[in-house]
Protein backbone atom coordinates (compact mmCIF):
# COMPACT_ATOMS: atom_id res chain seq x y z
CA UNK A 1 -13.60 12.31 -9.20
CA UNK A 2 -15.58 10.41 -11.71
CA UNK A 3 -17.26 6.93 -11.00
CA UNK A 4 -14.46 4.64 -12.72
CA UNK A 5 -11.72 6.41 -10.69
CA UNK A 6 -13.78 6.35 -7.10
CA UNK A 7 -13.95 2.42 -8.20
CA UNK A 8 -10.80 2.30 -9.22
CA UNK A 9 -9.11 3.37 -5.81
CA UNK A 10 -11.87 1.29 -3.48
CA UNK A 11 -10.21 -1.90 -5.25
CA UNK A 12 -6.98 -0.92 -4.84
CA UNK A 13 -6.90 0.53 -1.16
CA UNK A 14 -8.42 -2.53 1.03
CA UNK A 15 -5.23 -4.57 0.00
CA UNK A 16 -2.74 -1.24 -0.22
CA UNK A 17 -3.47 -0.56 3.91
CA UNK A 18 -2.70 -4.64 4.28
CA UNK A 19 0.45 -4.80 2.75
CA UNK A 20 1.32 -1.07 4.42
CA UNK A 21 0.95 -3.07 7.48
CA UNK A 22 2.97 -5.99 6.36
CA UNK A 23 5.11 -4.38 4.21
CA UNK A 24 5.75 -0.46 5.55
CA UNK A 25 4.47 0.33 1.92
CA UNK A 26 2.62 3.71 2.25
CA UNK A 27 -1.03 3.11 0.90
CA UNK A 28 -0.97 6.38 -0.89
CA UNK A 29 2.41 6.16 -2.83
CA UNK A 30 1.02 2.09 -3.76
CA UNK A 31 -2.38 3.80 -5.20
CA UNK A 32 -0.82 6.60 -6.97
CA UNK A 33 1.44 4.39 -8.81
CA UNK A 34 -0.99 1.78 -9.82
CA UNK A 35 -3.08 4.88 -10.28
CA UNK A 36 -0.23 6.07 -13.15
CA UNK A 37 1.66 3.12 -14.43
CA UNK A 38 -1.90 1.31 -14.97
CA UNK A 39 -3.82 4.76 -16.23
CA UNK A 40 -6.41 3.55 -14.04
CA UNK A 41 -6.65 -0.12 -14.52
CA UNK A 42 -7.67 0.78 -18.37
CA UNK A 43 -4.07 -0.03 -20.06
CA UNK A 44 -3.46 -2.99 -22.26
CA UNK A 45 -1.15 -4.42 -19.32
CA UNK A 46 -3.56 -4.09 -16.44
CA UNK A 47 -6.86 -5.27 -18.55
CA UNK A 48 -4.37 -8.91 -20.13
CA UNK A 49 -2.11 -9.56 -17.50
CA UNK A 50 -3.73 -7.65 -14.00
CA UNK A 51 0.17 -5.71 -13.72
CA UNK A 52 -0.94 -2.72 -12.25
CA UNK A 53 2.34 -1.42 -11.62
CA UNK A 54 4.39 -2.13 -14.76
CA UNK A 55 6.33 -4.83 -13.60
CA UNK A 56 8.89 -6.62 -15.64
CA UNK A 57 9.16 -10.18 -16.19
CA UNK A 58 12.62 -11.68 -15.10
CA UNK A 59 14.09 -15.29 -15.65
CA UNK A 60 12.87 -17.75 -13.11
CA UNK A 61 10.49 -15.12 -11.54
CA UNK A 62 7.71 -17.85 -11.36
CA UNK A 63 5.59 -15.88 -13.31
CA UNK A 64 4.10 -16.09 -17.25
CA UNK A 65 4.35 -12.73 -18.94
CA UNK A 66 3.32 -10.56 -21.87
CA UNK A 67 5.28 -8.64 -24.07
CA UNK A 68 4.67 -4.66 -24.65
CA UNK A 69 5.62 -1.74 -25.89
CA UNK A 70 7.09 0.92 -23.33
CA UNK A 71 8.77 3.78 -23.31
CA UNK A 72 11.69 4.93 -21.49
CA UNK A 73 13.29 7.67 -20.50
CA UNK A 74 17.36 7.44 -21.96
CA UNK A 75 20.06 9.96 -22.76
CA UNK A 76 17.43 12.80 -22.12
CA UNK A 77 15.23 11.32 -24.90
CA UNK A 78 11.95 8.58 -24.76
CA UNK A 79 12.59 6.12 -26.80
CA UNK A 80 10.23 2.64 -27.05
CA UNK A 81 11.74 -0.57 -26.61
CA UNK A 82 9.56 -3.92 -26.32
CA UNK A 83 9.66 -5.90 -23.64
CA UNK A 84 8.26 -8.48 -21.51
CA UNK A 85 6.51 -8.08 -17.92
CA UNK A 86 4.70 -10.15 -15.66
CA UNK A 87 1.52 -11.39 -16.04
CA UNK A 88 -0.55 -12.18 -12.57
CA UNK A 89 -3.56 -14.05 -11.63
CA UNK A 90 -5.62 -11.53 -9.92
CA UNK A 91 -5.05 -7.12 -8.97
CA UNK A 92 -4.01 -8.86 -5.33
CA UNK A 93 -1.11 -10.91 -6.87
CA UNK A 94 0.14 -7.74 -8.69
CA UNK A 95 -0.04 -5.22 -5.89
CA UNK A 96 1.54 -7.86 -3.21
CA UNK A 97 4.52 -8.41 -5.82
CA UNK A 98 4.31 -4.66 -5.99
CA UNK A 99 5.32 -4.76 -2.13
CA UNK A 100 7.67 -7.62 -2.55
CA UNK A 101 9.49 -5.92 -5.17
CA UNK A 102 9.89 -2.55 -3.01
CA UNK A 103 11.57 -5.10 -0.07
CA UNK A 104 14.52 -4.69 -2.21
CA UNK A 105 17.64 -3.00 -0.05
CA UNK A 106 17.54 -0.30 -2.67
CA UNK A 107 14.32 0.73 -2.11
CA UNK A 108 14.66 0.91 1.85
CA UNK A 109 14.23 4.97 1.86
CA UNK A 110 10.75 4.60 0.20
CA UNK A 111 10.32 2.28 3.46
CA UNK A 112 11.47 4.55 6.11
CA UNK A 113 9.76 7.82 4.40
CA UNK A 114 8.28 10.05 6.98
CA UNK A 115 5.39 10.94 4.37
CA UNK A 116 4.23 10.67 0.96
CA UNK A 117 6.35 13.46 -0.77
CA UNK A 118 9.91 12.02 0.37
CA UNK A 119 8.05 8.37 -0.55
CA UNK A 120 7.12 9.81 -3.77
CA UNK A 121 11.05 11.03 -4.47
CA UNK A 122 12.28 8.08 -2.95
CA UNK A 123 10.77 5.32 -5.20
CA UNK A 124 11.89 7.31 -7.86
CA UNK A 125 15.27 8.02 -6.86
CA UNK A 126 15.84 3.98 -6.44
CA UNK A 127 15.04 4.04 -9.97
CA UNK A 128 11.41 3.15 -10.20
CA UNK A 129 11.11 5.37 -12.90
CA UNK A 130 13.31 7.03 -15.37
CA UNK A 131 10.71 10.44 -15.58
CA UNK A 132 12.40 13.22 -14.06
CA UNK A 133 8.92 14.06 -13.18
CA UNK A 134 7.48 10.99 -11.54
CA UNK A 135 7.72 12.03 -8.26
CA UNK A 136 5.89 14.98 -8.55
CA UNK A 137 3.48 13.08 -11.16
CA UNK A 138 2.65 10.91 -7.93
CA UNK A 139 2.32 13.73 -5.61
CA UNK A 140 0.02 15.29 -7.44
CA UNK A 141 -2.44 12.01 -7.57
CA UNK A 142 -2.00 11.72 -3.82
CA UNK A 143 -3.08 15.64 -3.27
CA UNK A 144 -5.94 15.39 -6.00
CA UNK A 145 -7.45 12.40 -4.87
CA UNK A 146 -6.66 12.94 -1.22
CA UNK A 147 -5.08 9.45 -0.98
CA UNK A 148 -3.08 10.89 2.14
CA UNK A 149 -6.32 10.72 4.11
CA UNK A 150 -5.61 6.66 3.78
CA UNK A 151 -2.15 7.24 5.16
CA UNK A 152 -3.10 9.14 8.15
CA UNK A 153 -6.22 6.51 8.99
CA UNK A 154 -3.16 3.60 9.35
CA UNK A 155 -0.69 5.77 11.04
CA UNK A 156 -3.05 7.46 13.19
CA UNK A 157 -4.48 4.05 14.47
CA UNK A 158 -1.27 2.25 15.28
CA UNK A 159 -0.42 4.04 18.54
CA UNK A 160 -0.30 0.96 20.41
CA UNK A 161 3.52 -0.06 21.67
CA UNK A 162 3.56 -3.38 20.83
CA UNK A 163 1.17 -3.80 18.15
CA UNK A 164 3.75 -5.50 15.68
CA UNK A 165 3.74 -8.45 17.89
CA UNK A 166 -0.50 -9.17 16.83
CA UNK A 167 -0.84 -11.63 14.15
CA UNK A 168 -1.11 -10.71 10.62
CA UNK A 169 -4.48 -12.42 10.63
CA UNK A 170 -5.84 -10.17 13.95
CA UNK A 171 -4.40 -6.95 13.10
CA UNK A 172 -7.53 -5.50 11.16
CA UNK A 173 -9.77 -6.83 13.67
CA UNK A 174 -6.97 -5.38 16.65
CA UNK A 175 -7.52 -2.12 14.38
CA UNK A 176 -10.79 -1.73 14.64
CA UNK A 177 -11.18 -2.14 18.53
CA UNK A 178 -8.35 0.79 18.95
CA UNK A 179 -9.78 3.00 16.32
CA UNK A 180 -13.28 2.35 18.21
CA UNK A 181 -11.57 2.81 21.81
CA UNK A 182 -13.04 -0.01 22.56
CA UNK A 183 -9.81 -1.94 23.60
CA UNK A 184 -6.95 0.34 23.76
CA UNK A 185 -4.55 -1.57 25.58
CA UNK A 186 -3.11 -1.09 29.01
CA UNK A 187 -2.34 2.62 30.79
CA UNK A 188 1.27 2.50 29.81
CA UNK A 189 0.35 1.74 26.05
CA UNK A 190 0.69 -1.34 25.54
CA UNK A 191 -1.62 -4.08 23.76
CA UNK A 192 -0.03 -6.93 25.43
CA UNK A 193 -1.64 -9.05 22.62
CA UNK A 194 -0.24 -12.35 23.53
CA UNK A 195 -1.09 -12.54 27.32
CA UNK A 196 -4.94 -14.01 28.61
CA UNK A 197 -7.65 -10.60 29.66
CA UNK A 198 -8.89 -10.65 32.97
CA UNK A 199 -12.39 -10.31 34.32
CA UNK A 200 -11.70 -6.73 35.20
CA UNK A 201 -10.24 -5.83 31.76
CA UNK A 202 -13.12 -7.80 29.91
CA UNK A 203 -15.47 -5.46 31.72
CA UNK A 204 -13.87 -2.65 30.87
CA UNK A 205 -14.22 -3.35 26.93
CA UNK A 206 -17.77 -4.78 27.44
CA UNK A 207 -18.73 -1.12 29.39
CA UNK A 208 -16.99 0.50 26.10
CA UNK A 209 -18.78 -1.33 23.83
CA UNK A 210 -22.35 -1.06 25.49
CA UNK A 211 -21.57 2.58 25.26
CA UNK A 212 -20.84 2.84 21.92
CA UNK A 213 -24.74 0.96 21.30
CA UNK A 214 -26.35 3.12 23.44
């Protein structure tokens, strides 16, 4: 992996595992395709208009937008047709619309995929993509660069019943104290994330996290 694609994928993952937990997006199949449609954050779209996923601008989409060249894939042939896609104010903007757009009904599959190869066909067989090959194309990303390593760190540390009831804004902070086992929630699993701790179960995460010091 050279230095520009290690980069590359740090400033794309921190927000991919937030809208995985917002969204159900898997963070590898949101890297690999930002990874492909973008060629690395190098092409003309992602450098002018931060549209790391290739986007297309629609009327009354709130959005300004740039018109490019692209090629498709029609009638078994590529053939390149202008056209205009969004334009975004930041890499954030473009990956959350990224996870907005896959909240279409159409896309529900990529959703409920049990990993990243039936995510991978998925996407494309909502019509993502007209390559016959883009599922495979994204596979291959996710087993080169190992991007299913981020997919088991966010499955592996929501084992807590109830932990879609936290709050969006103390779930990475709830992650971290699971992941840690520092608070792990109650013997039959569950976080219980809206009720007061008691002295006895405050003791219990202090004695975890003195041990985790010493």
């Amino acid at each position: 992996m050279t230095q520009n694609q290690e980069d590359f994928i740090a400033l794309i993952k921190p927000e991919a595992i937030k809208i995985y937990h917002k969204y159900k997006v898997l963070p590898s199949l949101t890297i690999a395709q930002a990874i492909l449609e973008s060629d690395w954050g190098t092409s003309i779209l992602a450098i002018e208009a931060n549209n790391l996923f290739g986007i297309k601008w629609t009327d009354g989409c709130g959005c300004d937008y740039v018109v490019k060249q692209t090629k498709e894939y029609i009638s078994n042939q590529w053939i390149t047709i202008d056209a205009k896609f969004k334009k975004y104010n930041s890499v954030n903007d473009s990956i959350i619309d990224y996870a907005l757009l896959l909240q279409n009904p159409r896309y529900e599959k990529v959703l409920n995929a049990k990993d990243y190869k039936e995510a991978a066909f998925e996407v494309w067989q909502a019509g993502y993509a007209t390559d016959s090959n883009y599922p495979q194309k994204l596979i291959e990303q996710i087993e080169k660069f190992e991007l299913y390593k981020i997919d088991n760190e966010v499955l592996s540390s929501i084992n807590i019943k109830d932990f879609d009831q936290v709050a969006n804004w103390a779930k990475d902070a709830v992650k971290k104290v699971v992941d840690k086992g520092i608070m792990i929630g109650d013997d039959q699993g569950f976080f219980n994330p809206l009720q007061p701790c008691t002295r006895q179960e405050l003791a219990v995460i202090v004695s975890r996290l003195l041990e985790l010091i010493e």
